[in-house]
N, C-alpha and C. Protein backbone atom coordinates (compact mmCIF):
# COMPACT_ATOMS: atom_id res chain seq x y z
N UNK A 1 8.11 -3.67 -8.83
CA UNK A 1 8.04 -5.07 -9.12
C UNK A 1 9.46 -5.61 -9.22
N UNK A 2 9.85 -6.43 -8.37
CA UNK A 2 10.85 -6.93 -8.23
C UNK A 2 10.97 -8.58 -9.33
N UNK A 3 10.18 -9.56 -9.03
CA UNK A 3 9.84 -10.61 -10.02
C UNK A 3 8.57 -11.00 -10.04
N UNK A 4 7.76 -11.03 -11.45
CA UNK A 4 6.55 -11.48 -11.48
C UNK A 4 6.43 -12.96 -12.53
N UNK A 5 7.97 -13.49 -12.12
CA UNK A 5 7.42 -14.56 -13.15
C UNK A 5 7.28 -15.67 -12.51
N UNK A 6 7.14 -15.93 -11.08
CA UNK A 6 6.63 -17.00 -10.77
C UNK A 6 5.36 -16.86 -9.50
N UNK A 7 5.60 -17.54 -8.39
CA UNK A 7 4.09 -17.41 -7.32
C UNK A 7 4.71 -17.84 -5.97
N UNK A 8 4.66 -16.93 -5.76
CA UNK A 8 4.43 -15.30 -5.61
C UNK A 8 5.04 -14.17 -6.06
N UNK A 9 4.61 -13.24 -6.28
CA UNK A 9 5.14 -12.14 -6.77
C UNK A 9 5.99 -11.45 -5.71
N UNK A 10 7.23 -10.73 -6.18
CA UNK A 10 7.92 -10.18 -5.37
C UNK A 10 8.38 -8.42 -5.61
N UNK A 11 7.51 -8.24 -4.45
CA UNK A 11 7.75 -6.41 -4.84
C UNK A 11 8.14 -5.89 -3.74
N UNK A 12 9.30 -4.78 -4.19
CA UNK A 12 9.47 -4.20 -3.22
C UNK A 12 8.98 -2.62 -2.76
N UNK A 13 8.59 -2.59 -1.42
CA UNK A 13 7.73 -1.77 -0.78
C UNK A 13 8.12 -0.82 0.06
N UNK A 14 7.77 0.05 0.19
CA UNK A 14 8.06 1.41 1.21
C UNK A 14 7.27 1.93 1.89
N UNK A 15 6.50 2.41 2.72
CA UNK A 15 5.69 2.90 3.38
C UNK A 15 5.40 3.00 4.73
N UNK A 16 4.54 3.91 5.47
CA UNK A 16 4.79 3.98 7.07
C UNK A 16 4.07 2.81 7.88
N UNK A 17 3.34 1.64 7.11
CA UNK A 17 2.60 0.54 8.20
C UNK A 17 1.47 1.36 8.09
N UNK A 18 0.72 0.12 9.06
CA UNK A 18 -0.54 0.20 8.80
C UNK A 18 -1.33 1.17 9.79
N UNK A 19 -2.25 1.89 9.60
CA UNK A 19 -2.66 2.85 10.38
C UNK A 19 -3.37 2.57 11.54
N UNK A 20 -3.42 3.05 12.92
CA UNK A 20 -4.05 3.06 13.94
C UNK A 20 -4.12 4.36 14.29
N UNK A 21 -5.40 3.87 14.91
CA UNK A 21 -6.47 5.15 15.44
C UNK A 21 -6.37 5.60 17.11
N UNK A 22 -5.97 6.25 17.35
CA UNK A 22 -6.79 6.87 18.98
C UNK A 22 -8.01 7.82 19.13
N UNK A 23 -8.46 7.78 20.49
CA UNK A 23 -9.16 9.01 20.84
C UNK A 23 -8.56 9.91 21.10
N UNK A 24 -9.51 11.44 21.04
CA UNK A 24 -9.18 12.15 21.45
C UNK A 24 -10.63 13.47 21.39
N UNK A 25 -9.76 14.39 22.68
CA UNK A 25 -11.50 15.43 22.90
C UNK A 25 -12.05 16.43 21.71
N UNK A 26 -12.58 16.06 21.56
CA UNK A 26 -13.06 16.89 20.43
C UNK A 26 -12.90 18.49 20.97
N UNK A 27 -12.27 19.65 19.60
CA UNK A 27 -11.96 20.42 20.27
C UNK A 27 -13.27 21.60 20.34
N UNK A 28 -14.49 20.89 19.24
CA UNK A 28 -15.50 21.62 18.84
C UNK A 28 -16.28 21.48 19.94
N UNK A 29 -16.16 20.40 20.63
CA UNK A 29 -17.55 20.09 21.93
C UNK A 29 -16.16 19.22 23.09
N UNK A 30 -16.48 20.14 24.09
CA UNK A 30 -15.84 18.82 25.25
C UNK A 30 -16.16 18.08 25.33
N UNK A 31 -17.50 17.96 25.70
CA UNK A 31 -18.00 16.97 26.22
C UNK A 31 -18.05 15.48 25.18
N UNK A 32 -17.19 15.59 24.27
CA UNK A 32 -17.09 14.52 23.02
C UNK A 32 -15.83 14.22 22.79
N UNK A 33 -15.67 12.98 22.46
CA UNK A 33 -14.32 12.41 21.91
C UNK A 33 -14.47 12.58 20.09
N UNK A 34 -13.40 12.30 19.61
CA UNK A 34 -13.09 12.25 18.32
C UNK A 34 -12.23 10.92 17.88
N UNK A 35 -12.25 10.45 16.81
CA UNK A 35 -11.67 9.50 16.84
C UNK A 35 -10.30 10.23 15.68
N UNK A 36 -9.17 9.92 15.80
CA UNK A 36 -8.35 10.75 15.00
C UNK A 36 -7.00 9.39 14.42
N UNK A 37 -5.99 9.44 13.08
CA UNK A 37 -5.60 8.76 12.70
C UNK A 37 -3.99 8.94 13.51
N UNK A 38 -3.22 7.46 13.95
CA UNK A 38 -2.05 7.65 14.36
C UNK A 38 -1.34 6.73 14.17
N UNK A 39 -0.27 7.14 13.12
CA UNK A 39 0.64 6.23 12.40
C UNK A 39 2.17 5.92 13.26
N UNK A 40 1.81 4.82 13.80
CA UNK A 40 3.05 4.79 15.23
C UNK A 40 3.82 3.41 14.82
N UNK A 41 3.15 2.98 13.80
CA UNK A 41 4.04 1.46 13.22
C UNK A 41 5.72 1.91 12.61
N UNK A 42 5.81 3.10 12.56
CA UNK A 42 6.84 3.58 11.85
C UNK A 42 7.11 3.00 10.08
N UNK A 43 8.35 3.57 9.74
CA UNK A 43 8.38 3.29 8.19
C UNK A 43 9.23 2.20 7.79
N UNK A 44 8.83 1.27 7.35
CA UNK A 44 9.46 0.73 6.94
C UNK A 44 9.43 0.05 5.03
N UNK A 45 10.45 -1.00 4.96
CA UNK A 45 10.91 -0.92 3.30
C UNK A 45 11.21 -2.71 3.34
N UNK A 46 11.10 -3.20 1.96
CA UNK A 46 11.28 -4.16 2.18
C UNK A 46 10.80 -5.19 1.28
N UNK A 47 10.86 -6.42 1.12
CA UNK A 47 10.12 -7.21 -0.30
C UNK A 47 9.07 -7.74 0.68
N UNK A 48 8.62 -7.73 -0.47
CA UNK A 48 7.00 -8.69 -0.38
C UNK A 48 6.21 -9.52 -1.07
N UNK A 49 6.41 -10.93 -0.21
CA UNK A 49 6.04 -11.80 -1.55
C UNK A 49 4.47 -11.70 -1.49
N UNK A 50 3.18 -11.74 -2.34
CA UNK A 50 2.39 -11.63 -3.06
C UNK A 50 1.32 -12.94 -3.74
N UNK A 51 0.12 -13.02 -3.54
CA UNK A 51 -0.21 -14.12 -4.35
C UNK A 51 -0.45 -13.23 -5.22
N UNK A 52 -0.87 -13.79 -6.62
CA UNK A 52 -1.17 -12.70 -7.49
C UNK A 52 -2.65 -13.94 -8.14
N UNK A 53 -3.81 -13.53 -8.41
CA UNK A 53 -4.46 -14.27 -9.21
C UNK A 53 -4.67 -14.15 -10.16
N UNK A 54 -3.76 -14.51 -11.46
CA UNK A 54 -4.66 -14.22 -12.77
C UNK A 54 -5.91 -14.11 -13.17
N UNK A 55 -7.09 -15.22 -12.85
CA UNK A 55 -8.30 -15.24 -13.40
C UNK A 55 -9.09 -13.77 -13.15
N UNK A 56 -9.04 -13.21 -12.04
CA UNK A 56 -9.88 -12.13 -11.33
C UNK A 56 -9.20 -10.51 -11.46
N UNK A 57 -7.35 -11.06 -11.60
CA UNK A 57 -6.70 -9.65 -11.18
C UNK A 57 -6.22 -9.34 -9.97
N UNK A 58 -6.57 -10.22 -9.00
CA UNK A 58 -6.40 -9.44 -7.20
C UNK A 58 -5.13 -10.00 -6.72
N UNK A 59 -5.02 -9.53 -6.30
CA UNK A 59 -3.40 -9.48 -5.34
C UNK A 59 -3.43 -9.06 -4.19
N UNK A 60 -2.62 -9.97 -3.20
CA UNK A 60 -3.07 -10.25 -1.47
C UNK A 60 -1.68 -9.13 -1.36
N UNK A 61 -2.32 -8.48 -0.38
CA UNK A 61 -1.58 -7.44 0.56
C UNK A 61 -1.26 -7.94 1.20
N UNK A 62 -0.32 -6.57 2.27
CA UNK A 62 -0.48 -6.67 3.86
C UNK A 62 -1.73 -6.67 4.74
N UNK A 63 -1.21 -7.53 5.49
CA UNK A 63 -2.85 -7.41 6.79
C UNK A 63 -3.90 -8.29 6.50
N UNK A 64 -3.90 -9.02 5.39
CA UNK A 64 -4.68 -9.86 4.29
C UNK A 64 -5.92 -9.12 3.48
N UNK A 65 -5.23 -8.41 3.66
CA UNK A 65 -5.88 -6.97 2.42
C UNK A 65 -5.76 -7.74 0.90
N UNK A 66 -6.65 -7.32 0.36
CA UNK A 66 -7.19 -7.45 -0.97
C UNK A 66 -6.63 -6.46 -2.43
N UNK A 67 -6.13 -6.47 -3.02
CA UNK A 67 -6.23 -5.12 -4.14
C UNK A 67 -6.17 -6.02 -5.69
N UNK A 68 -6.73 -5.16 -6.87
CA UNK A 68 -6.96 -5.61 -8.06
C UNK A 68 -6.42 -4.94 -8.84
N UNK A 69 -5.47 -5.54 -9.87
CA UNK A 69 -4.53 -4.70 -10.82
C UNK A 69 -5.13 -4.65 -11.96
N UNK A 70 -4.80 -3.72 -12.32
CA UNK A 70 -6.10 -3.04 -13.58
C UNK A 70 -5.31 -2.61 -14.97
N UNK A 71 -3.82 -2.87 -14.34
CA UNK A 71 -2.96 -2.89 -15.93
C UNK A 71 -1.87 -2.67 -15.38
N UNK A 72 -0.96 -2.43 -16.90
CA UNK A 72 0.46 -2.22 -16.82
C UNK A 72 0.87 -0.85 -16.89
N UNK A 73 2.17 0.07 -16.57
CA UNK A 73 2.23 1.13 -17.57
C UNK A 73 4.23 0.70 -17.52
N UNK A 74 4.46 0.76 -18.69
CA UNK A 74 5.67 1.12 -19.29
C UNK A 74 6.21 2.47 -18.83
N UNK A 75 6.94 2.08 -17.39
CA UNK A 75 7.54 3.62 -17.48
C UNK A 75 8.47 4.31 -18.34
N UNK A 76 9.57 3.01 -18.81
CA UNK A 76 10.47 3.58 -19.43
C UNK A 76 9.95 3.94 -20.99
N UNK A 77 8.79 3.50 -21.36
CA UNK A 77 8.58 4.04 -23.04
C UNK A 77 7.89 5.28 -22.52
N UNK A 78 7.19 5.26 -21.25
CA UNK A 78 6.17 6.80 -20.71
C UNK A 78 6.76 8.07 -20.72
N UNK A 79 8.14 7.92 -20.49
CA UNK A 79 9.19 8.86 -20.50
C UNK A 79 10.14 8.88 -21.06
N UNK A 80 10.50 8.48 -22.22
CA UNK A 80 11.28 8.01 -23.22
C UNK A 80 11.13 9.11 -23.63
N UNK A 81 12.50 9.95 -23.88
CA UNK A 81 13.21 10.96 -24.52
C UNK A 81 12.71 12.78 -23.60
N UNK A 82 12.49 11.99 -22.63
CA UNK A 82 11.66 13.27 -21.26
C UNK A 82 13.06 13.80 -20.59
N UNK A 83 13.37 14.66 -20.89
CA UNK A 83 14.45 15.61 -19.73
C UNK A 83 13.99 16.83 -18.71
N UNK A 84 14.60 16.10 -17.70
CA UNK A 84 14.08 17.05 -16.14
C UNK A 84 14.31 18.29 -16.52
């Protein structure tokens, strides 16, 4: 979380993109395809501004994806006085 005190929220993100699929022959039966996962968007990093809705909880993704935040956690009191 980069800033959540105004609208949109601004977080910053890491990850490989969004997933796409190809075919391919199934190796159990020839005569069949398979459908298999292929992550070719590459990785990327970066901010992201965010609607955030208080009343409900949900917060707009990438892709106009949906997700619902279900709380906070305090990392720094979570690990407060923790040595590697």
């Amino acid at each position: 979380m980069i800033d959540s005190s105004g609208d949109p929220w601004i977080t910053a993100d890491c990850g490989q993109g969004q997933a796409s699929t190809e075919m391919e022959p199934d190796p159990n039966d020839k005569t069949n395809t398979r459908q298999r996962p292929r992550f070719d968007k590459g990785m990327a990093a970066g901010y992201q501004h965010r609607k955030f809705n208080p009343a409900d909880g949900s917060i707009r993704g990438e892709f106009g994806s949906t997700a619902w935040l279900k709380g906070w956690v305090n990392v720094e009191e979570l690990f407060k006085g923790w040595k590697p």
